[in-house]
PDB file of N, CA and C in Angstrom:
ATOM      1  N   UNK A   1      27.847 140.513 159.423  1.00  0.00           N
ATOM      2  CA  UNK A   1      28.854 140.674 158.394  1.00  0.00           C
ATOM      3  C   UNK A   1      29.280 139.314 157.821  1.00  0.00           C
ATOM      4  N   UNK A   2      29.503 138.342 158.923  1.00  0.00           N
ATOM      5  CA  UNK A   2      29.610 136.934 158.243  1.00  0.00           C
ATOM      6  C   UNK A   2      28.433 136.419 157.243  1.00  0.00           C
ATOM      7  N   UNK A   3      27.314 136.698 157.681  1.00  0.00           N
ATOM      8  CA  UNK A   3      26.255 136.097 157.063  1.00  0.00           C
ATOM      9  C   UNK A   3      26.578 136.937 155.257  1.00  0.00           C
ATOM     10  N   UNK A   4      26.954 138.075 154.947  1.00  0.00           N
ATOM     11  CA  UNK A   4      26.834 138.333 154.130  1.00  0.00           C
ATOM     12  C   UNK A   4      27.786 138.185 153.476  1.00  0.00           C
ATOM     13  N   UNK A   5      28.863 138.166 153.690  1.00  0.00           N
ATOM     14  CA  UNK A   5      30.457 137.505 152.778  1.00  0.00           C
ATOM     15  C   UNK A   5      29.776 135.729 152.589  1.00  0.00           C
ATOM     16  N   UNK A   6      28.819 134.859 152.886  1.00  0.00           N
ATOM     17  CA  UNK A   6      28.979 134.235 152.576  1.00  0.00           C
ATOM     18  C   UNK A   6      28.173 133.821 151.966  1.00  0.00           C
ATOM     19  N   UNK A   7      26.617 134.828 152.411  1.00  0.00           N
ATOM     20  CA  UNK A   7      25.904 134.586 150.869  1.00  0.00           C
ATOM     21  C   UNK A   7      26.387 134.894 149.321  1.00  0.00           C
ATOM     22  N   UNK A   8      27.258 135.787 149.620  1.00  0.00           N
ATOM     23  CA  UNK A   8      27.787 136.287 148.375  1.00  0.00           C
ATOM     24  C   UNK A   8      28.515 135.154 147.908  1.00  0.00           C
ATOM     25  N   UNK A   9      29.504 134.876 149.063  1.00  0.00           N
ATOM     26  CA  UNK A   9      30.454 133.388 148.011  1.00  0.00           C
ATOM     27  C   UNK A   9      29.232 132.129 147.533  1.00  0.00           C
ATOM     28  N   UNK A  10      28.451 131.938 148.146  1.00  0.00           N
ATOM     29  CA  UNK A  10      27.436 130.983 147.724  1.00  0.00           C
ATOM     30  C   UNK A  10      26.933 131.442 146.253  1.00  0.00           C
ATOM     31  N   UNK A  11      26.651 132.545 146.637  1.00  0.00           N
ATOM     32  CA  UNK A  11      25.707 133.340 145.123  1.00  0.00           C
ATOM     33  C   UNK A  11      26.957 132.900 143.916  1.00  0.00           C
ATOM     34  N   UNK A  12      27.900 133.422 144.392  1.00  0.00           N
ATOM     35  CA  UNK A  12      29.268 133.128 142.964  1.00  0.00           C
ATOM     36  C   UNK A  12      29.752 131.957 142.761  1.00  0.00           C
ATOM     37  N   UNK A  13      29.159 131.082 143.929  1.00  0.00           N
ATOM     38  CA  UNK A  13      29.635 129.492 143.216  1.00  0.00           C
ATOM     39  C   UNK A  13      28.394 128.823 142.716  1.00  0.00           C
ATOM     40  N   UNK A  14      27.034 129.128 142.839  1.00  0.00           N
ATOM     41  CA  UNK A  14      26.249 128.682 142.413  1.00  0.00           C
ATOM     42  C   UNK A  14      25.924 128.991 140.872  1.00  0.00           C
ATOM     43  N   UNK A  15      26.105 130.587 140.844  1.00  0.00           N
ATOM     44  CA  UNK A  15      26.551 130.848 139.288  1.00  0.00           C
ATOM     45  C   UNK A  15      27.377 130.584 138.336  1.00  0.00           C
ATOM     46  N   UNK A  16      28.695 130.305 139.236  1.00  0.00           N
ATOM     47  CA  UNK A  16      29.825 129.299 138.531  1.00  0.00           C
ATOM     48  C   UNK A  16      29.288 127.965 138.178  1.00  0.00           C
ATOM     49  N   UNK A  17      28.745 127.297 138.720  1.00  0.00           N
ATOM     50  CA  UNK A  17      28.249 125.982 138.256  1.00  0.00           C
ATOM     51  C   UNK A  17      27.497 125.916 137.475  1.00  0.00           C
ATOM     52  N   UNK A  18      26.280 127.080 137.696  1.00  0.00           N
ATOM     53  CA  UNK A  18      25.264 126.704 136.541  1.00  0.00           C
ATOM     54  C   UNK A  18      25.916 126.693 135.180  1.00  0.00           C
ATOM     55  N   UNK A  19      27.112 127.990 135.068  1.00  0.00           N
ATOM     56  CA  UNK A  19      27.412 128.667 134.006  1.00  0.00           C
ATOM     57  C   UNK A  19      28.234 127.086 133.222  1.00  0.00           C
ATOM     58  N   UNK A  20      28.895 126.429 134.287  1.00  0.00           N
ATOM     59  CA  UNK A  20      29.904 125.559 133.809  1.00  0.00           C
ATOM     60  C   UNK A  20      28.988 124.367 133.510  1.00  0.00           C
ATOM     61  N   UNK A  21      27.929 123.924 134.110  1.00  0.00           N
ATOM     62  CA  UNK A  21      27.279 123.055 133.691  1.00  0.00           C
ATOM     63  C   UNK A  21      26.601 123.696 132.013  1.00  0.00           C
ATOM     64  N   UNK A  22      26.273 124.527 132.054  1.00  0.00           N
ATOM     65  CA  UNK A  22      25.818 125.205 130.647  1.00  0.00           C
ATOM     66  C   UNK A  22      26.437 124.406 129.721  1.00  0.00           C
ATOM     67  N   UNK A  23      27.694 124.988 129.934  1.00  0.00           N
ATOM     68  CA  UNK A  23      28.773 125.094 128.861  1.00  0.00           C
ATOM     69  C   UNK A  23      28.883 123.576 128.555  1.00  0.00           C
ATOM     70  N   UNK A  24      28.952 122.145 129.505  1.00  0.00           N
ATOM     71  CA  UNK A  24      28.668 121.212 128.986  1.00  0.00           C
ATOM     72  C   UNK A  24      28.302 120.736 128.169  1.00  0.00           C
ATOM     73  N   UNK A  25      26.678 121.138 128.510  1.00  0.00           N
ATOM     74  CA  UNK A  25      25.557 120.246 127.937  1.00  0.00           C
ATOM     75  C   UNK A  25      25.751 121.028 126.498  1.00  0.00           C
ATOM     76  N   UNK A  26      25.678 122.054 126.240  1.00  0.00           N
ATOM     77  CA  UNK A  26      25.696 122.833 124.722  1.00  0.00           C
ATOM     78  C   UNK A  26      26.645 121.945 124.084  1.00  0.00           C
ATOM     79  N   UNK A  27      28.240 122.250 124.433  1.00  0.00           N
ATOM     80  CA  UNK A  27      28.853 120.816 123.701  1.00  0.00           C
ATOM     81  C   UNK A  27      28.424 119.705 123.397  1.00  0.00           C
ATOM     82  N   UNK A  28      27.912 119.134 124.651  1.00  0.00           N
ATOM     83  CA  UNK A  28      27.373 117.365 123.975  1.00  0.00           C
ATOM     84  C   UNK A  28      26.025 117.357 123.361  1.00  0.00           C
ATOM     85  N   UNK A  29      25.282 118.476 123.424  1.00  0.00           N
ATOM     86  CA  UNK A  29      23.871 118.456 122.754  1.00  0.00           C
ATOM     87  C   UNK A  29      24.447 118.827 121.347  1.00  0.00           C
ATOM     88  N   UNK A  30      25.391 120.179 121.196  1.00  0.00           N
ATOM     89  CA  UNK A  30      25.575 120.362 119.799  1.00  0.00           C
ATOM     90  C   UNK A  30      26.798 118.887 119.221  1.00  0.00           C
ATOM     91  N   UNK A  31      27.584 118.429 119.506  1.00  0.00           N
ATOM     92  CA  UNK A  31      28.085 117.051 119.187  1.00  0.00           C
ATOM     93  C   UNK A  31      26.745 115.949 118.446  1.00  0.00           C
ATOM     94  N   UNK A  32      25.869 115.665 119.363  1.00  0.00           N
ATOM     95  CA  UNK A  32      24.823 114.726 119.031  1.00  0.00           C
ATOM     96  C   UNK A  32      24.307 115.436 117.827  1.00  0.00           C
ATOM     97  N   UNK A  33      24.135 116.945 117.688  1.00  0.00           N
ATOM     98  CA  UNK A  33      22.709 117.270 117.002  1.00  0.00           C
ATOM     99  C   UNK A  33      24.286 117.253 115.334  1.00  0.00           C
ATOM    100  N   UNK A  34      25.085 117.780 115.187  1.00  0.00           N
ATOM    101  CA  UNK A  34      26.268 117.327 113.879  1.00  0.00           C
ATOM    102  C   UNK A  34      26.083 115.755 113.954  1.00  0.00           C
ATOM    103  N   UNK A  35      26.582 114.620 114.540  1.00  0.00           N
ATOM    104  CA  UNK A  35      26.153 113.469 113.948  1.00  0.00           C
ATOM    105  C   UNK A  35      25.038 112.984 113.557  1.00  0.00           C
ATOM    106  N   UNK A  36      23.976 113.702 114.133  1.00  0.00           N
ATOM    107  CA  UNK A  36      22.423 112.860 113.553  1.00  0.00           C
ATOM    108  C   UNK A  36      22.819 113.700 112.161  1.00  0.00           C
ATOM    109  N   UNK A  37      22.994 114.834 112.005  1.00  0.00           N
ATOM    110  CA  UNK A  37      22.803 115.956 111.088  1.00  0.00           C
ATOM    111  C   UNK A  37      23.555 115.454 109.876  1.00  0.00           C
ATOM    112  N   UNK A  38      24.959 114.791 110.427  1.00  0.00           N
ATOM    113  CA  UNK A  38      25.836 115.426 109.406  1.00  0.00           C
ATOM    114  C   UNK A  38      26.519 114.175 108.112  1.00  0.00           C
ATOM    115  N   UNK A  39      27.384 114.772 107.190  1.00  0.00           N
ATOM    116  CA  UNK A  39      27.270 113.673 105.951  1.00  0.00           C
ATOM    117  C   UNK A  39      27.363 112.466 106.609  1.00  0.00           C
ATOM    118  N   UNK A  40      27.390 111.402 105.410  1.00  0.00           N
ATOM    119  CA  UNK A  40      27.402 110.317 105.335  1.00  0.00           C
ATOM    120  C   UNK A  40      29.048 110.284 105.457  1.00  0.00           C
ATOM    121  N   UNK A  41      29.795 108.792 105.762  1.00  0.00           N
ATOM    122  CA  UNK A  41      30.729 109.146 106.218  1.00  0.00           C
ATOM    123  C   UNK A  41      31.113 107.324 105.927  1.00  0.00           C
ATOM    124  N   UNK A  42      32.372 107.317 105.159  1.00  0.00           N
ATOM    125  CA  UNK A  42      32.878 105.985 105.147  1.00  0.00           C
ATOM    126  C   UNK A  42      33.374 105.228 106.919  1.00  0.00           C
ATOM    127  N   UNK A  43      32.979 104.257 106.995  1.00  0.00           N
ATOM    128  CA  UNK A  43      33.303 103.769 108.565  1.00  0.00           C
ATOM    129  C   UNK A  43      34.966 103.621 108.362  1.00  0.00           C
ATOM    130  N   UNK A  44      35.358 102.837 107.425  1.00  0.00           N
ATOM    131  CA  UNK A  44      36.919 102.094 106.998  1.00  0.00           C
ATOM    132  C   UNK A  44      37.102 103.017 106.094  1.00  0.00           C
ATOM    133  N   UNK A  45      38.871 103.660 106.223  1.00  0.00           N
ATOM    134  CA  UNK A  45      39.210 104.134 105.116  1.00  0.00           C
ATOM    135  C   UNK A  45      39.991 103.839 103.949  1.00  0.00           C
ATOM    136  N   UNK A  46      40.460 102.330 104.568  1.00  0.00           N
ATOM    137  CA  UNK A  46      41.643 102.498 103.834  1.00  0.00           C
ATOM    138  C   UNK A  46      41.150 100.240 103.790  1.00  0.00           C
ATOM    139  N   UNK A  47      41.235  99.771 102.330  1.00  0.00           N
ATOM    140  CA  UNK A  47      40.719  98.131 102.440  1.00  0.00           C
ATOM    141  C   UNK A  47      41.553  98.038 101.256  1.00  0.00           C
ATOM    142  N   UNK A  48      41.975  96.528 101.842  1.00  0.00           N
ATOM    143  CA  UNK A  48      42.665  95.485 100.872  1.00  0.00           C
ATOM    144  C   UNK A  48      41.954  94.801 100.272  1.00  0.00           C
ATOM    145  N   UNK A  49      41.657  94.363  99.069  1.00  0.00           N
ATOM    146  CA  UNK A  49      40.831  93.998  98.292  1.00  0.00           C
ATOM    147  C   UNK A  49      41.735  92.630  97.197  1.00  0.00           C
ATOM    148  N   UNK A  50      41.859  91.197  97.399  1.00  0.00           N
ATOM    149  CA  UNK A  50      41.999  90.349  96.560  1.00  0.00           C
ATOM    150  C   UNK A  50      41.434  90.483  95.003  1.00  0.00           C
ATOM    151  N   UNK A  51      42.380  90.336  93.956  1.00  0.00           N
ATOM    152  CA  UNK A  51      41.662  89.963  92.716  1.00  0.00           C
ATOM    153  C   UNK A  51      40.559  89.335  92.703  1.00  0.00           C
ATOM    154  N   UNK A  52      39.289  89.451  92.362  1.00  0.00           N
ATOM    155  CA  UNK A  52      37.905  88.878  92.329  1.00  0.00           C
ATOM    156  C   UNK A  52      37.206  88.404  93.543  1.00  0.00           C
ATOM    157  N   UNK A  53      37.827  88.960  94.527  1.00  0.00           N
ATOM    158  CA  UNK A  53      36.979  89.012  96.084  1.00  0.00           C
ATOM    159  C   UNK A  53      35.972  90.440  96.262  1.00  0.00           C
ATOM    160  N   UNK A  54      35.390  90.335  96.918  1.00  0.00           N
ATOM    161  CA  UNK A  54      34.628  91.488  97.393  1.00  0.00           C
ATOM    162  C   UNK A  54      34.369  91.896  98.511  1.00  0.00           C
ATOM    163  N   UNK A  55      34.307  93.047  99.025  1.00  0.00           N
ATOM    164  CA  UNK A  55      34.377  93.462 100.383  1.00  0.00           C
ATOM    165  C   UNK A  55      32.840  94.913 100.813  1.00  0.00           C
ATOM    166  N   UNK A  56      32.450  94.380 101.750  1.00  0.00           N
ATOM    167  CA  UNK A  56      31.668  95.081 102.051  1.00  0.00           C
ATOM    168  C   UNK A  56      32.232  96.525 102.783  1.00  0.00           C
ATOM    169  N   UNK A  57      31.947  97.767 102.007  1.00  0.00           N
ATOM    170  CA  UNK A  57      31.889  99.225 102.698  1.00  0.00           C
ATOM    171  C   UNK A  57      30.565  99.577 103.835  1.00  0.00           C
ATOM    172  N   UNK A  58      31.097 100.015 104.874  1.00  0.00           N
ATOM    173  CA  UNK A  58      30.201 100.169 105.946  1.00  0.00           C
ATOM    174  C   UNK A  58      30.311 101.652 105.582  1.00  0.00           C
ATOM    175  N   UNK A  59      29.130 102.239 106.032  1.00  0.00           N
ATOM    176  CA  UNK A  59      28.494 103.927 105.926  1.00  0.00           C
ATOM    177  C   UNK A  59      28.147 104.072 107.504  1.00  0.00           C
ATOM    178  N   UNK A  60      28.835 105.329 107.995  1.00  0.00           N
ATOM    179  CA  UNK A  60      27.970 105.742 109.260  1.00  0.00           C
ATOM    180  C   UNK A  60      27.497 107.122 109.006  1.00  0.00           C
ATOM    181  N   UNK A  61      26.419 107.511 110.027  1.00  0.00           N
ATOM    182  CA  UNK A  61      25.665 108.355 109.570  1.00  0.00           C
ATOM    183  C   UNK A  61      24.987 108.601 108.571  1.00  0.00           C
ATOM    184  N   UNK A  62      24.401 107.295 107.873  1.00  0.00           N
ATOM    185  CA  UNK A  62      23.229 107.060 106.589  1.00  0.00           C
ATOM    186  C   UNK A  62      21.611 107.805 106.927  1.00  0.00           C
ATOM    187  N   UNK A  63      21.363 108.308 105.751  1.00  0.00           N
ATOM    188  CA  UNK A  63      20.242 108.478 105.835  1.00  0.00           C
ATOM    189  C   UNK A  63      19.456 107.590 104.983  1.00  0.00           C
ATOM    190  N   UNK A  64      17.686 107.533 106.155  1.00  0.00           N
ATOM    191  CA  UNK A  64      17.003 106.735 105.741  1.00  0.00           C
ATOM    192  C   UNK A  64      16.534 106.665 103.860  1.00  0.00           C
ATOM    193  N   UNK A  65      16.144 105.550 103.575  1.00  0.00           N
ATOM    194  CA  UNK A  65      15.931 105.169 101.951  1.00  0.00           C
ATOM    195  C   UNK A  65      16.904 106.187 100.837  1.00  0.00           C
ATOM    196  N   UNK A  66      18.194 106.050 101.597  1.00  0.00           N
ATOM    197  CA  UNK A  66      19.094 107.195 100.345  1.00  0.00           C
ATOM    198  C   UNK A  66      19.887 105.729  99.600  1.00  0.00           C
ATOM    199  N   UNK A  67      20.278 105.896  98.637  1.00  0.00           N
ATOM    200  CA  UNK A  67      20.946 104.881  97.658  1.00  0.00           C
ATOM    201  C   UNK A  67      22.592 105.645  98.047  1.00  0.00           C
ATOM    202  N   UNK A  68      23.681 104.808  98.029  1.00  0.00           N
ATOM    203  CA  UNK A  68      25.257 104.674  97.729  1.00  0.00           C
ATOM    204  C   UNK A  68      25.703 104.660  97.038  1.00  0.00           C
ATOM    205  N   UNK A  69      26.396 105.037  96.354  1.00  0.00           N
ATOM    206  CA  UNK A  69      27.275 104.367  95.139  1.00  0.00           C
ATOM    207  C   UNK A  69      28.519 104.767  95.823  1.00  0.00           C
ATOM    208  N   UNK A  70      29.495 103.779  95.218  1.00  0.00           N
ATOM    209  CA  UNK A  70      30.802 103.982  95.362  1.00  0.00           C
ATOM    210  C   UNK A  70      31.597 103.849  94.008  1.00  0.00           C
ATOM    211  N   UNK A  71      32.462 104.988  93.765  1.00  0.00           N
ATOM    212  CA  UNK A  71      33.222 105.120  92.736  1.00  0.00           C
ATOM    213  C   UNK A  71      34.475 105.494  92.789  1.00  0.00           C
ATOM    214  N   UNK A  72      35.560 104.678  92.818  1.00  0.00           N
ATOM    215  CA  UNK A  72      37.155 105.145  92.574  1.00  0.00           C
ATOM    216  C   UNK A  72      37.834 105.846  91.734  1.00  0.00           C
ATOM    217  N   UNK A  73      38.445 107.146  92.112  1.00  0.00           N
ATOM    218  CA  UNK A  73      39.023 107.773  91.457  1.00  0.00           C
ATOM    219  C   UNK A  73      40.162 107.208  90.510  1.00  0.00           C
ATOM    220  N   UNK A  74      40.623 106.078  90.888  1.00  0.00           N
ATOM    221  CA  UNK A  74      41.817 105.429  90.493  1.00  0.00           C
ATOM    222  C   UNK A  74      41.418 104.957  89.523  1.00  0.00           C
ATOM    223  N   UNK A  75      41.897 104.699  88.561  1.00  0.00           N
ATOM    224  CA  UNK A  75      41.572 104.422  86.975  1.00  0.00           C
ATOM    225  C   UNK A  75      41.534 102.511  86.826  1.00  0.00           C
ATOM    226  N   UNK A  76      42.743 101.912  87.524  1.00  0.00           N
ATOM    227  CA  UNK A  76      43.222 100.650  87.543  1.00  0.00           C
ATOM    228  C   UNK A  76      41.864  99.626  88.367  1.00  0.00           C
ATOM    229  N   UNK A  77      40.899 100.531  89.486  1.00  0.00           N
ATOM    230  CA  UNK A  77      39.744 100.215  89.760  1.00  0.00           C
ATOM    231  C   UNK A  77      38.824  99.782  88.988  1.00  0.00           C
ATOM    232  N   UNK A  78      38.664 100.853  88.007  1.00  0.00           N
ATOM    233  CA  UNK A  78      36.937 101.066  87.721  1.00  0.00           C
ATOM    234  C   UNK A  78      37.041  99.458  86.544  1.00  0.00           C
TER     235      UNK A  78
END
């Protein structure tokens, strides 16, 4: 009778783990597979910019040989 109350608890924690390890990896595999995947994405959101200085915009998540442009909605910009 012992032997079998405790295969059983074995059986239900071994299934608990697999199940919980599952549930992990799906998160961090689906996480990785949206950033390779997903838009392009300003690194900085928010830059101070001097009269006639220039500042470099960083892009994360670029795709290969795609062109940028950047264009301000703000009128006092363009």
């Amino acid at each position: 009778m012992y032997k079998k109350t405790k295969t059983k608890l074995l059986s239900v924690l071994l299934t608990a783990a697999v199940t919980l390890s599952g549930i992990g990896l799906t998160n961090t595999a689906s996480l990785h597979a949206l950033a390779a995947t997903g838009k392009a994405v300003l690194k900085t959101k928010k830059v101070t910019v001097n009269v006639g200085a220039k500042k470099a915009i960083k892009i994360t998540s670029k795709k290969k040989k795609a062109k940028y442009t950047f264009k301000a909605s703000n009128k006092k910009l363009q």
